[in-house]
C-alpha atoms as a PDB file:
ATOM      1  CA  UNK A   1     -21.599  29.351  28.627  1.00  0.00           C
ATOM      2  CA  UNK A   2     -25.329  29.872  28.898  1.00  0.00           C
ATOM      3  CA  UNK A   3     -27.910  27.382  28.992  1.00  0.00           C
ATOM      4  CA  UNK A   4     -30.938  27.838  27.711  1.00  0.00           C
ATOM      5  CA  UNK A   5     -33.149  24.834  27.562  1.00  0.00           C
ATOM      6  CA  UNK A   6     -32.028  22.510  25.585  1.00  0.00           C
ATOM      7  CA  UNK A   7     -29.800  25.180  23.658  1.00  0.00           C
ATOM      8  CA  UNK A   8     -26.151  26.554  24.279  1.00  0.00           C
ATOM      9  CA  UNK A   9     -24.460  29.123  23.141  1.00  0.00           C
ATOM     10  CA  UNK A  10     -20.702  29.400  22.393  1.00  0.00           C
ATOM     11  CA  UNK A  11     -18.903  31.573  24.326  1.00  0.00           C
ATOM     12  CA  UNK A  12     -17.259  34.289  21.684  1.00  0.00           C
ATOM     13  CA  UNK A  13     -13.553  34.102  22.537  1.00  0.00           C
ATOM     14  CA  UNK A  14     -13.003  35.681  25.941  1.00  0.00           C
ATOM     15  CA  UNK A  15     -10.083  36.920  26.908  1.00  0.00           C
ATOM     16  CA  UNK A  16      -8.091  36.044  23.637  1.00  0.00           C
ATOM     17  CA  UNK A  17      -9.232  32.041  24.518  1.00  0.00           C
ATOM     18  CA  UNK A  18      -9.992  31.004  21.029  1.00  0.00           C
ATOM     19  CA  UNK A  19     -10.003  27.472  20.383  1.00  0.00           C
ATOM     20  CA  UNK A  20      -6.795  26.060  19.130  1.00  0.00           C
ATOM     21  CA  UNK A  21      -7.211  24.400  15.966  1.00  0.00           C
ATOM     22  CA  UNK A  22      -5.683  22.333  13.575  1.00  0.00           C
ATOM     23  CA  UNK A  23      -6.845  20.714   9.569  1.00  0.00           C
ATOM     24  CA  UNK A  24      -5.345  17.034   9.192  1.00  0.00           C
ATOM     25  CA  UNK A  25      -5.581  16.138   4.994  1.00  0.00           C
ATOM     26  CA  UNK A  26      -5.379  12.562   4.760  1.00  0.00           C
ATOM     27  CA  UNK A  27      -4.385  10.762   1.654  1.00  0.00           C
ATOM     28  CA  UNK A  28      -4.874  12.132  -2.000  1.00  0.00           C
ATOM     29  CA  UNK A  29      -7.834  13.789  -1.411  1.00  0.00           C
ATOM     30  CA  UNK A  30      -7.709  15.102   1.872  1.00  0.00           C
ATOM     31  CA  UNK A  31      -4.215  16.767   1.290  1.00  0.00           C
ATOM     32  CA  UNK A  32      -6.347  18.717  -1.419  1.00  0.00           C
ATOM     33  CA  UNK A  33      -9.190  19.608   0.468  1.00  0.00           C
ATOM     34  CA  UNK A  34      -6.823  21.351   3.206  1.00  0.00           C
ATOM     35  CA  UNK A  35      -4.581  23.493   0.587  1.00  0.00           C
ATOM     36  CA  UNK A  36      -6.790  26.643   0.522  1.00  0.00           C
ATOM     37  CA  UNK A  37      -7.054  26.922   3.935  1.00  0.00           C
ATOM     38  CA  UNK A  38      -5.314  29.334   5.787  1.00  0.00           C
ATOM     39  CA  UNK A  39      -5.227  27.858   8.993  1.00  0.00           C
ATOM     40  CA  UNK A  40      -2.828  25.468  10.551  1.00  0.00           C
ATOM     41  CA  UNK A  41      -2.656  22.440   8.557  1.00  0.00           C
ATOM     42  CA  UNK A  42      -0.701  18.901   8.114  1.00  0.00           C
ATOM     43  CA  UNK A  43      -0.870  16.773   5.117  1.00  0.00           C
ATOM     44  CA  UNK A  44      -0.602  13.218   5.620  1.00  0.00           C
ATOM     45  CA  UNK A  45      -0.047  10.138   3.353  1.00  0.00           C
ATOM     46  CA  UNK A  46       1.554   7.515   2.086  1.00  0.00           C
ATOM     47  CA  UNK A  47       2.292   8.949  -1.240  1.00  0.00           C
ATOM     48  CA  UNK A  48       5.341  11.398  -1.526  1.00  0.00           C
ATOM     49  CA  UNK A  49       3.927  13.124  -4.836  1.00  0.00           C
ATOM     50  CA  UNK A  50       0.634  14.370  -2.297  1.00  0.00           C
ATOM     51  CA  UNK A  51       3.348  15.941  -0.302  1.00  0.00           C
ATOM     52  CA  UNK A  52       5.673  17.503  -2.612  1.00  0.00           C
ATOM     53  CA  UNK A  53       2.446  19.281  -3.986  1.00  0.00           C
ATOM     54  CA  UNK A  54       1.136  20.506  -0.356  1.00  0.00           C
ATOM     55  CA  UNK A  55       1.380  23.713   0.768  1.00  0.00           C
ATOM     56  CA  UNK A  56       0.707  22.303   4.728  1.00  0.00           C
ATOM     57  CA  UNK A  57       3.055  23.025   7.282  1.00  0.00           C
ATOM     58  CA  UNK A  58       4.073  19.610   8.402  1.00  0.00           C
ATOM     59  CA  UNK A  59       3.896  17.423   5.657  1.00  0.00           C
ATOM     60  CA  UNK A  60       4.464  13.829   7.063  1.00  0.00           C
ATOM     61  CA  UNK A  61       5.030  10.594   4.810  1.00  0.00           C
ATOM     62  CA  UNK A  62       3.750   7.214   6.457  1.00  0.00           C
ATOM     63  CA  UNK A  63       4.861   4.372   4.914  1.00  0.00           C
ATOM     64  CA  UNK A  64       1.959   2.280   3.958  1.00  0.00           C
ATOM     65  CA  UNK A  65       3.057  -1.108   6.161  1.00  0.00           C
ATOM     66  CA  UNK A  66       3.561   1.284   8.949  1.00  0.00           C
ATOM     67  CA  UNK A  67      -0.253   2.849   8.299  1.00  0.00           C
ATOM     68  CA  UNK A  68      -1.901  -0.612   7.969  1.00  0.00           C
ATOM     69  CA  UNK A  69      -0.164  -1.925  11.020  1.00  0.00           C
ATOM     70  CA  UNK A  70      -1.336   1.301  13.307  1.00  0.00           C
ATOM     71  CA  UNK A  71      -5.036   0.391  11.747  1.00  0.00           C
ATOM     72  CA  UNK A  72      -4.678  -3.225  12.753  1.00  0.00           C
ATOM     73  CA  UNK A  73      -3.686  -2.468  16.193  1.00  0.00           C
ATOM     74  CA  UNK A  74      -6.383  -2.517  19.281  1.00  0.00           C
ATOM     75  CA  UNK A  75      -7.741   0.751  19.658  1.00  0.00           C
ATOM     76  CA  UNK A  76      -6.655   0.600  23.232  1.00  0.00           C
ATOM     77  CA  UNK A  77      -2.990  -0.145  22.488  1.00  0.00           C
ATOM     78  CA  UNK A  78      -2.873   2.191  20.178  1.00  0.00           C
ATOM     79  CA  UNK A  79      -3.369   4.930  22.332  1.00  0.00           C
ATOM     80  CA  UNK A  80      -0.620   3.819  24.723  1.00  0.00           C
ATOM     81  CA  UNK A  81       2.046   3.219  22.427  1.00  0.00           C
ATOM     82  CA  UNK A  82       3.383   5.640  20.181  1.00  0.00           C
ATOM     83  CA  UNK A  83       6.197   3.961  19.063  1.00  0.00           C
ATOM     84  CA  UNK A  84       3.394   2.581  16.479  1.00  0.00           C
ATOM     85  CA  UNK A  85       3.643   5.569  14.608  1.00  0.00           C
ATOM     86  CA  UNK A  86       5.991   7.532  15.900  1.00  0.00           C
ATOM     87  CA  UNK A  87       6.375  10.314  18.900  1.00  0.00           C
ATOM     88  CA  UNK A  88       6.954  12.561  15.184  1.00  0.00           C
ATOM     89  CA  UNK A  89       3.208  11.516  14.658  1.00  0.00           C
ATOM     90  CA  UNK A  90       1.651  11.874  17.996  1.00  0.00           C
ATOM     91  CA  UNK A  91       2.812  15.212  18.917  1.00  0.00           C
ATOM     92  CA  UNK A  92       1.338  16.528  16.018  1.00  0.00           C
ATOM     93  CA  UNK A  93      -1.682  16.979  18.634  1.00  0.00           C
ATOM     94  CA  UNK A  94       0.255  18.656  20.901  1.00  0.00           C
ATOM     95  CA  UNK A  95      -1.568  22.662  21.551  1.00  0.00           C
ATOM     96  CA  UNK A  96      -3.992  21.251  19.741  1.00  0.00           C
ATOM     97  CA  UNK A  97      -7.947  21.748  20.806  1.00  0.00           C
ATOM     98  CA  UNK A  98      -9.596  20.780  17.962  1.00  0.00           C
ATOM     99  CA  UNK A  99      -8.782  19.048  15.305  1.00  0.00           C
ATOM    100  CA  UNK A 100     -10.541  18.782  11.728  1.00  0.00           C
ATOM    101  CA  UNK A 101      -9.654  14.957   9.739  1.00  0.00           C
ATOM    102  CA  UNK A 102     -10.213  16.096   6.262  1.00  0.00           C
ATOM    103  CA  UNK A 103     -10.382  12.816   3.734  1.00  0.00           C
ATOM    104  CA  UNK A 104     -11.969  10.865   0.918  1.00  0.00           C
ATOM    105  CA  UNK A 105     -12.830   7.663   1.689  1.00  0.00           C
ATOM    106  CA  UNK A 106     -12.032   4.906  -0.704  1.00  0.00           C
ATOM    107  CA  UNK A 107      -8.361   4.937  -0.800  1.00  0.00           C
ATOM    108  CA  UNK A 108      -5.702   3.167   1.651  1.00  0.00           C
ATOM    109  CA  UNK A 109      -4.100   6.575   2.771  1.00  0.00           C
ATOM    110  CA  UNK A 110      -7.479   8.481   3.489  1.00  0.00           C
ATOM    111  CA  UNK A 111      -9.519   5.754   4.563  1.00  0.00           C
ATOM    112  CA  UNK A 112      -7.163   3.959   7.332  1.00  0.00           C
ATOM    113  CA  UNK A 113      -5.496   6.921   7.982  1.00  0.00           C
ATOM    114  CA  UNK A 114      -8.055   8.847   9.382  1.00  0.00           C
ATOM    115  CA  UNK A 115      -9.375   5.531  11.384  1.00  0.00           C
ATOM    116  CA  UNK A 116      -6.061   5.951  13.029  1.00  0.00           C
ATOM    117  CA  UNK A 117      -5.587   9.805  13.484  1.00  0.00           C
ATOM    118  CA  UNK A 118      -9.032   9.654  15.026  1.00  0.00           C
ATOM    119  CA  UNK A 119      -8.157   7.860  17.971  1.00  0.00           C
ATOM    120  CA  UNK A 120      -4.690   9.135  18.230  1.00  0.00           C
ATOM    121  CA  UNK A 121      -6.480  13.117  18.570  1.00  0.00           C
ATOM    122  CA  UNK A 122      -8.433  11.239  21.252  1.00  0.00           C
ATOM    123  CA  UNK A 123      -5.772   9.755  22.968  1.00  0.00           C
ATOM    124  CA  UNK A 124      -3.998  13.316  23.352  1.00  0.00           C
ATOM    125  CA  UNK A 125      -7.218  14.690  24.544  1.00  0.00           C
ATOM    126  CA  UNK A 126      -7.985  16.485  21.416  1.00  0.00           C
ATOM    127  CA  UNK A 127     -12.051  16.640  20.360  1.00  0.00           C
ATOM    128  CA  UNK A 128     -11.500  15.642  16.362  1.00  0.00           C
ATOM    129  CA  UNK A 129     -13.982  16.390  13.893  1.00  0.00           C
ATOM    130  CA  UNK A 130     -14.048  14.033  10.863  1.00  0.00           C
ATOM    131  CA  UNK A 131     -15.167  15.595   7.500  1.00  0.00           C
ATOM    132  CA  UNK A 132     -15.202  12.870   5.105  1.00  0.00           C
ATOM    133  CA  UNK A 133     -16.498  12.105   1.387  1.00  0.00           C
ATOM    134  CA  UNK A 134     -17.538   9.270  -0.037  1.00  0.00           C
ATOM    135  CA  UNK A 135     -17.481   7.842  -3.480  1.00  0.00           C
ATOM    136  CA  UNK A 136     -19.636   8.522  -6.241  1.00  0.00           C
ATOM    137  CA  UNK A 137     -22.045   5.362  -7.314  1.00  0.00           C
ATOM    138  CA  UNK A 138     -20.179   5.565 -10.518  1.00  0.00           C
ATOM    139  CA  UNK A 139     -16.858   4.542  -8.603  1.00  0.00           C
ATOM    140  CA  UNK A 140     -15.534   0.542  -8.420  1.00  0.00           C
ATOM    141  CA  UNK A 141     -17.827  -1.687  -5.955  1.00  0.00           C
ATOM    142  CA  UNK A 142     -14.640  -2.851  -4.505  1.00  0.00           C
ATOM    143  CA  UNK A 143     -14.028   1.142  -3.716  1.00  0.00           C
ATOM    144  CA  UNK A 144     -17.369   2.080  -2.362  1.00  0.00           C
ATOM    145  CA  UNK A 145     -17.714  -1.435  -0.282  1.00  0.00           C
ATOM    146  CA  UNK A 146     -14.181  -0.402   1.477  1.00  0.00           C
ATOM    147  CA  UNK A 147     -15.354   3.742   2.041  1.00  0.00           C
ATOM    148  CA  UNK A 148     -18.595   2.429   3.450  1.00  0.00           C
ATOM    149  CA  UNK A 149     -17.001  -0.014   5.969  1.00  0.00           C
ATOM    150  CA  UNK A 150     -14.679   2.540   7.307  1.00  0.00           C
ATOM    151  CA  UNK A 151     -17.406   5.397   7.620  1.00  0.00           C
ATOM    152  CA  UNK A 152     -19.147   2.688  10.053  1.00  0.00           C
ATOM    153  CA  UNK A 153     -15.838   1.996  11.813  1.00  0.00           C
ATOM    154  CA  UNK A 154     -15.089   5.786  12.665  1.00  0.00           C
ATOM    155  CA  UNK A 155     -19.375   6.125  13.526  1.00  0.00           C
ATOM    156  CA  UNK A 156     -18.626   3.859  15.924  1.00  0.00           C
ATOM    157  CA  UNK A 157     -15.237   5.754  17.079  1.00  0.00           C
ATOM    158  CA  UNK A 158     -14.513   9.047  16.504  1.00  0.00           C
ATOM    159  CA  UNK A 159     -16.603  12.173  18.628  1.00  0.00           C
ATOM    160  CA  UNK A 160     -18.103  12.889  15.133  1.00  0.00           C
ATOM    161  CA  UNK A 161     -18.387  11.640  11.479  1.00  0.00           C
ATOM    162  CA  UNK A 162     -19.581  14.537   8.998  1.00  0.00           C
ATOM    163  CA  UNK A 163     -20.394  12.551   5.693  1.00  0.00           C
ATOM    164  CA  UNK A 164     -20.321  14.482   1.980  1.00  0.00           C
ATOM    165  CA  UNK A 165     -21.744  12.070  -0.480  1.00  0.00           C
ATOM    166  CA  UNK A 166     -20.289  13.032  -3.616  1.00  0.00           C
ATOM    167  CA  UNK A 167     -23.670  11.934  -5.964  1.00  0.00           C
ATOM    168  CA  UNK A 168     -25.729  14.163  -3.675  1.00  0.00           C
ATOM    169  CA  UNK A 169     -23.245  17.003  -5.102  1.00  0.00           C
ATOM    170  CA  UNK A 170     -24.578  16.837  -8.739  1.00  0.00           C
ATOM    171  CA  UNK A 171     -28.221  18.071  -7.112  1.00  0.00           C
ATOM    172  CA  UNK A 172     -26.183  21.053  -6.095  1.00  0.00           C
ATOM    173  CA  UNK A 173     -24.336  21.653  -8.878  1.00  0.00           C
ATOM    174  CA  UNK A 174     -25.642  19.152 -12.134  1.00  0.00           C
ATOM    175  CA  UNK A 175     -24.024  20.988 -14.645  1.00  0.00           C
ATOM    176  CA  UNK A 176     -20.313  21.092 -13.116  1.00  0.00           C
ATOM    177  CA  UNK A 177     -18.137  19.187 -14.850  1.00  0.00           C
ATOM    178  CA  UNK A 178     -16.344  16.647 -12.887  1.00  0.00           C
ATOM    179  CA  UNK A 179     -12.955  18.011 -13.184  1.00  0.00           C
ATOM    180  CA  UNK A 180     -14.482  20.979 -11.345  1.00  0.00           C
ATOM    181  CA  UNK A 181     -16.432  18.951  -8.706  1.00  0.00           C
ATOM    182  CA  UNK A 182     -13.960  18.048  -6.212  1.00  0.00           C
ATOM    183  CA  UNK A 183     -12.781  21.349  -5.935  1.00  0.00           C
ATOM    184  CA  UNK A 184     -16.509  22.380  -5.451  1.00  0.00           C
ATOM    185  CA  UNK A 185     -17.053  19.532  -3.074  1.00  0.00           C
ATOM    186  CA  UNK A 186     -13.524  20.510  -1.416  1.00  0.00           C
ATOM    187  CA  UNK A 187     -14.895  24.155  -0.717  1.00  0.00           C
ATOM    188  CA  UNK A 188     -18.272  23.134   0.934  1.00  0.00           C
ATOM    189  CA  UNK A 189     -16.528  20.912   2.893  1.00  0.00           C
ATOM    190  CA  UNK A 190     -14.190  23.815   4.604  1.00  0.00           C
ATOM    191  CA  UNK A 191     -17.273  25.977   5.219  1.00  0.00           C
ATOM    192  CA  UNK A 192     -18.017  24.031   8.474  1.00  0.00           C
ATOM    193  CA  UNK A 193     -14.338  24.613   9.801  1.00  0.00           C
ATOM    194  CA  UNK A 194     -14.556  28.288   8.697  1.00  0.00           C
ATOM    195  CA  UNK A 195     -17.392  28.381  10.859  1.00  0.00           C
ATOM    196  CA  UNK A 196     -16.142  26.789  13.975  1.00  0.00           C
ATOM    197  CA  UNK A 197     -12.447  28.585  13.371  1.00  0.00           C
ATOM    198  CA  UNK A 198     -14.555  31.828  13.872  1.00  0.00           C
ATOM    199  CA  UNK A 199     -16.706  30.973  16.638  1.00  0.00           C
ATOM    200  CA  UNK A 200     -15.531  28.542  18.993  1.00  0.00           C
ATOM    201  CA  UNK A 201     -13.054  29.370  22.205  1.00  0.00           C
ATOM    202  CA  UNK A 202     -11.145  26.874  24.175  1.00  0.00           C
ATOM    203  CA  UNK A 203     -14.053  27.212  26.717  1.00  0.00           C
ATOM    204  CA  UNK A 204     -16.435  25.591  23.781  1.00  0.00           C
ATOM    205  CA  UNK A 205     -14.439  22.167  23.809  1.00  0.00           C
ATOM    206  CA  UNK A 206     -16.488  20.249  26.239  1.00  0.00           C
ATOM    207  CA  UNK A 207     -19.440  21.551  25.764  1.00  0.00           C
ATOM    208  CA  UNK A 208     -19.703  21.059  22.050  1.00  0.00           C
ATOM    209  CA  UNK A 209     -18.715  17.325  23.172  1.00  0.00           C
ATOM    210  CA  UNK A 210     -21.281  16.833  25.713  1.00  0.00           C
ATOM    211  CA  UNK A 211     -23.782  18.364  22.699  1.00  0.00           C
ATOM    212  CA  UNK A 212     -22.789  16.297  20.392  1.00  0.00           C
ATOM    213  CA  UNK A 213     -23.372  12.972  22.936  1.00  0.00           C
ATOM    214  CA  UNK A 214     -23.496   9.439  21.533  1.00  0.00           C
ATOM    215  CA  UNK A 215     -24.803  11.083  17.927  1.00  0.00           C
ATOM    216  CA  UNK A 216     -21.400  10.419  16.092  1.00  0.00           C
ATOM    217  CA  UNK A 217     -23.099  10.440  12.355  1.00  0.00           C
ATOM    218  CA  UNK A 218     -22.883  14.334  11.258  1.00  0.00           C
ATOM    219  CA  UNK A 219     -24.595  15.987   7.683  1.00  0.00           C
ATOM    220  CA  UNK A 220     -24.165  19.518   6.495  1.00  0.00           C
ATOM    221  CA  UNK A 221     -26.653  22.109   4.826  1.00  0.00           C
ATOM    222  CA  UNK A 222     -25.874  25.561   4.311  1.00  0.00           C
ATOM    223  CA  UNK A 223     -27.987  28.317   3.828  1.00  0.00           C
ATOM    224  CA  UNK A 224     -28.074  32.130   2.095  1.00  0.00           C
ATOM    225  CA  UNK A 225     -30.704  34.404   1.822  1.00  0.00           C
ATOM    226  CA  UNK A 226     -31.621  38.364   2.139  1.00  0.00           C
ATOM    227  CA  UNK A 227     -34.580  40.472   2.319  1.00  0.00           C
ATOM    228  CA  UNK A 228     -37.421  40.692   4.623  1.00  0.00           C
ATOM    229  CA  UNK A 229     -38.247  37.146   4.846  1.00  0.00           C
ATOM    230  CA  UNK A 230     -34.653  35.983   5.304  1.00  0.00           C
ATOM    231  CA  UNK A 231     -34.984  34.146   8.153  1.00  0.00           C
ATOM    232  CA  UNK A 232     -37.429  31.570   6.951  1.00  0.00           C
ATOM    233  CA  UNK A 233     -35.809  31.103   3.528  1.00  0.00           C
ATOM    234  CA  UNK A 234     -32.471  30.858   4.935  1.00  0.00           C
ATOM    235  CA  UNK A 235     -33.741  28.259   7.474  1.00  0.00           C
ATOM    236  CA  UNK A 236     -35.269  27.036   5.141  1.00  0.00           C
ATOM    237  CA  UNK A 237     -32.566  26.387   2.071  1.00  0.00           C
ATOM    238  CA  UNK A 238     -30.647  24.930   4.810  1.00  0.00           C
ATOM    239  CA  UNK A 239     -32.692  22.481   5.624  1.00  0.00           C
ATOM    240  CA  UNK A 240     -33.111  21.102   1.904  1.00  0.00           C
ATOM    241  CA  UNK A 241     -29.717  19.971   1.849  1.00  0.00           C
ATOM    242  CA  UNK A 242     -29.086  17.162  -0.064  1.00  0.00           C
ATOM    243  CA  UNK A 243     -27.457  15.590   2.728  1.00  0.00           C
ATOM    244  CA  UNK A 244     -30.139  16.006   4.668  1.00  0.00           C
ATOM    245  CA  UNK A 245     -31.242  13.040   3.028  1.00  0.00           C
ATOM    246  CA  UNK A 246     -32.946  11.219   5.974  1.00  0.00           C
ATOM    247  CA  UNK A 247     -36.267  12.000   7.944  1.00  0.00           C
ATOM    248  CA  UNK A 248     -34.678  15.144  10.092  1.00  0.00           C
ATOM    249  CA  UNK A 249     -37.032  14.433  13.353  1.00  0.00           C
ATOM    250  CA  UNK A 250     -34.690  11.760  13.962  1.00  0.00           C
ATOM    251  CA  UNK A 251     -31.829  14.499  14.585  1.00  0.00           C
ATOM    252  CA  UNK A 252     -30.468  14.314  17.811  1.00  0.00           C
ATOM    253  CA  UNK A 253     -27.759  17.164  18.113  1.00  0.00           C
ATOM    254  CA  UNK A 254     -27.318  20.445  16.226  1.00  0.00           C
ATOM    255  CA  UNK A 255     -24.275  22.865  15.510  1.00  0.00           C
ATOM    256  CA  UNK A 256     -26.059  25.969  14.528  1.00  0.00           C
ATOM    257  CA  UNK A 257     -23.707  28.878  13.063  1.00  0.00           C
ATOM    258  CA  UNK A 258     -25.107  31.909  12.037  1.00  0.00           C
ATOM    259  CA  UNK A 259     -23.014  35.021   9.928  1.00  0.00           C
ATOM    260  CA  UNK A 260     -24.006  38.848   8.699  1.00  0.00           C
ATOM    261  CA  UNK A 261     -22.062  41.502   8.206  1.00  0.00           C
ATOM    262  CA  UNK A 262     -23.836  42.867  11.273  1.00  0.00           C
ATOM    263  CA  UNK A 263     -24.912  40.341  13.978  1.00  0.00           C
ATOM    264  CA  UNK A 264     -28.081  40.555  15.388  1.00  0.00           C
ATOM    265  CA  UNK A 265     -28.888  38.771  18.744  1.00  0.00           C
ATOM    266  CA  UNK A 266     -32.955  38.738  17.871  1.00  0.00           C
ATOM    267  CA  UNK A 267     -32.202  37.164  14.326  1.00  0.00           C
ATOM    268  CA  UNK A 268     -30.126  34.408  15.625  1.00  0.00           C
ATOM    269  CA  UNK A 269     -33.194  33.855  18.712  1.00  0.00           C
ATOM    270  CA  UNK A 270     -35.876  33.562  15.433  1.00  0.00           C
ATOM    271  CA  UNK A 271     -33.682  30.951  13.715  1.00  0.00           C
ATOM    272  CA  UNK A 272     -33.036  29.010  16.510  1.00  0.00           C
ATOM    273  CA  UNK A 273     -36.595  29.151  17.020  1.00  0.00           C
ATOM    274  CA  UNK A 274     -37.199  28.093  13.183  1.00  0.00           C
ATOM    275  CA  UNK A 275     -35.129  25.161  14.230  1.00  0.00           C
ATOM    276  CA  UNK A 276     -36.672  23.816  16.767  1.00  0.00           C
ATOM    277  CA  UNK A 277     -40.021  23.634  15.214  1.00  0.00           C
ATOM    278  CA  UNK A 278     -38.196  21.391  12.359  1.00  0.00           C
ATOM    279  CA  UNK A 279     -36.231  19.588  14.631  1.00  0.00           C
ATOM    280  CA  UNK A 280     -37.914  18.626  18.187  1.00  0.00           C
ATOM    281  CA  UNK A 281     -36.087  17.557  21.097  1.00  0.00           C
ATOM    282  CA  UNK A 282     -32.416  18.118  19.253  1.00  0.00           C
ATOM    283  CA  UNK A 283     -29.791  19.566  21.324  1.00  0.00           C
ATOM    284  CA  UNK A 284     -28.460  22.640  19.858  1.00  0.00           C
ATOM    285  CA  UNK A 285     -24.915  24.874  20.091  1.00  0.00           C
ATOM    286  CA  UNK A 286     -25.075  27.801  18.526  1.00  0.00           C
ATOM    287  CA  UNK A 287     -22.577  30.948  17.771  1.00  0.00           C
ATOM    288  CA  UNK A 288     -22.717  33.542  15.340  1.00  0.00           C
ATOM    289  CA  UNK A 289     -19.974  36.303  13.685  1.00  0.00           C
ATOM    290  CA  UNK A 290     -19.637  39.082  11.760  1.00  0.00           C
ATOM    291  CA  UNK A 291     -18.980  38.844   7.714  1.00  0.00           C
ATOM    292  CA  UNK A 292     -18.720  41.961   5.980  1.00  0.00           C
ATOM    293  CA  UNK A 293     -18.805  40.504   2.625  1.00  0.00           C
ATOM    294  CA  UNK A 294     -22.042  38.980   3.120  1.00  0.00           C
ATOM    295  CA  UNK A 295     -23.290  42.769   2.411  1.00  0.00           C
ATOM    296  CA  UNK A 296     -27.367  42.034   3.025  1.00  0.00           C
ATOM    297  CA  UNK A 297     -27.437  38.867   3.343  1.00  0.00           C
ATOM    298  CA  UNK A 298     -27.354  36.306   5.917  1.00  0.00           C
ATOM    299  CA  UNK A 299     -26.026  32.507   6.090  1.00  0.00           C
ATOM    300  CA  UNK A 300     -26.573  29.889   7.660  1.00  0.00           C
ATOM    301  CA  UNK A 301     -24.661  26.972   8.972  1.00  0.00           C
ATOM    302  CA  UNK A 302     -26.007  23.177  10.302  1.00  0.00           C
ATOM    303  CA  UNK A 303     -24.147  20.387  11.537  1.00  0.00           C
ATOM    304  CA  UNK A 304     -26.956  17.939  12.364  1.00  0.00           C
ATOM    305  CA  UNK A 305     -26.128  14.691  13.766  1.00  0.00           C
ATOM    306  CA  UNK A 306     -27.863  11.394  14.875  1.00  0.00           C
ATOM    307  CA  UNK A 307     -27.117   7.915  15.768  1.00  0.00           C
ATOM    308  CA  UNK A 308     -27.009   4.967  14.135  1.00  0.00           C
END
């Protein structure tokens, strides 16, 4: 791992030490998001018709008493006593170095399931990453009230909270018709655990951690562009994000992944210079991989977080 400034750099699988990781899909929606991915993955929820439909490799059904009961408990109890959910449940973590809570928030299943998975990864010493999205303004009060108190509950405990706003999706995509948007939404959503699958080793655990700090409330932007000015734009597109939606000087911490079908250690040293002129005094990992499919182009990935 090498420092430089206020900038590290992840450390490329030595020795075979890629990071173990692992999708959780909680409820509906989250056992969705997980199906197309091909890496290890466990669907979760209280509804056996999410299950029979999952591809996932564990597939575990939690009785909904049982799931409200684990969300009700203290925080610190919970960690100390699986019987709560169920040795089945907790060793789910087991070999597990990171672990990606995939969910929709606005349901029982997704919404207090993920509450509790979150501290259960941290009670087995596993650094969870929460992707989560949240309802359209369209959607029930009653449903967007609910999503929006959980998101602050897991700010306020999980390492971090990566929100999607679905109504920030129809700047992306305006014309898509809704049947098509989750599984758009569902797809952008993956792209950050695509990225860290391919760059981060068992030796990037605790640093990424300490990187990510205190600043538990996570946004994504994404980024493609070719030609001679590539860096810029692709900086650039990034940046205008939709959910990006706040002022960006306030970003605190940075997971900066950059892919091309050929690497180059100069073009990731100009982005991350890009960066920093957009975002002062944020902490910054970065990796980058090989993609032969991008052809000429190059992309872009940014976790930015903050505090709330």
């Amino acid at each position: 791992m090498v420092w430089m400034a206020e900038r590290l750099r992840f450390s490329q699988f030595p020795d075979g030490q890629n990071a173990r990781t692992k999708l959780f899909g909680l409820g509906s929606a989250g056992c969705n998001m997980v199906e197309p991915a091909s890496y290890p993955k466990v669907a979760i929820s209280t509804s056996s018709a999410d299950l029979d439909r999952s591809g996932a490799e564990r597939r575990i059904l939690l009785g909904q008493d049982r799931l409200v009961g684990a969300y009700h408990t203290d925080r610190s109890v919970l960690k100390q006593m699986p019987s709560i959910v169920g040795h089945e449940v907790m060793d789910l973590f087991n070999n597990t170095d990171l672990a990606f809570l995939m969910c929709g928030l606005g349901g029982i299943s997704g919404s207090l399931g993920t509450k509790v998975f979150s501290t259960l990864a941290q009670s087995k010493g596993t650094l969870e990453i929460v992707l989560a999205a949240t309802p359209f303004s369209a959607e029930s009060t009653r449903r967007r009230e609910f999503a929006r108190r959980i998101l602050d509950e897991l700010l306020e405990t999980s390492t971090i909270c990566v929100e999607f706003g679905n109504d920030q999706l129809s700047t992306l995509a305006p014309n898509v018709p809704l049947s098509k948007a989750f599984s758009l939404m569902n797809s952008i959503m993956l792209r950050p655990v695509m990225e860290l699958c391919a760059t981060a080793s068992k030796l990037d655990i605790d640093p990424l951690g300490r990187v990510i700090g205190d600043s538990s409330y996570g946004r994504f932007g994404l980024g493609m562009a070719r030609g001679d000015e590539r860096v810029e734009r692709v900086v650039n597109e990034a940046l205008s994000s939709p959910w990006f939606d706040y002022d960006l000087t306030e970003t605190e911490a940075g997971i900066v992944i950059y892919s091309s079908s050929d690497p180059w250690d100069k073009e990731m040293e100009s982005i991350l210079n890009s960066l920093d002129s957009h975002l002062p005094g944020c902490r910054m990992i970065s990796g980058s991989y090989s993609d032969p499919a991008l052809g000429d182009r190059i992309r872009l990935s940014l976790v930015l977080c903050r505090s709330l």
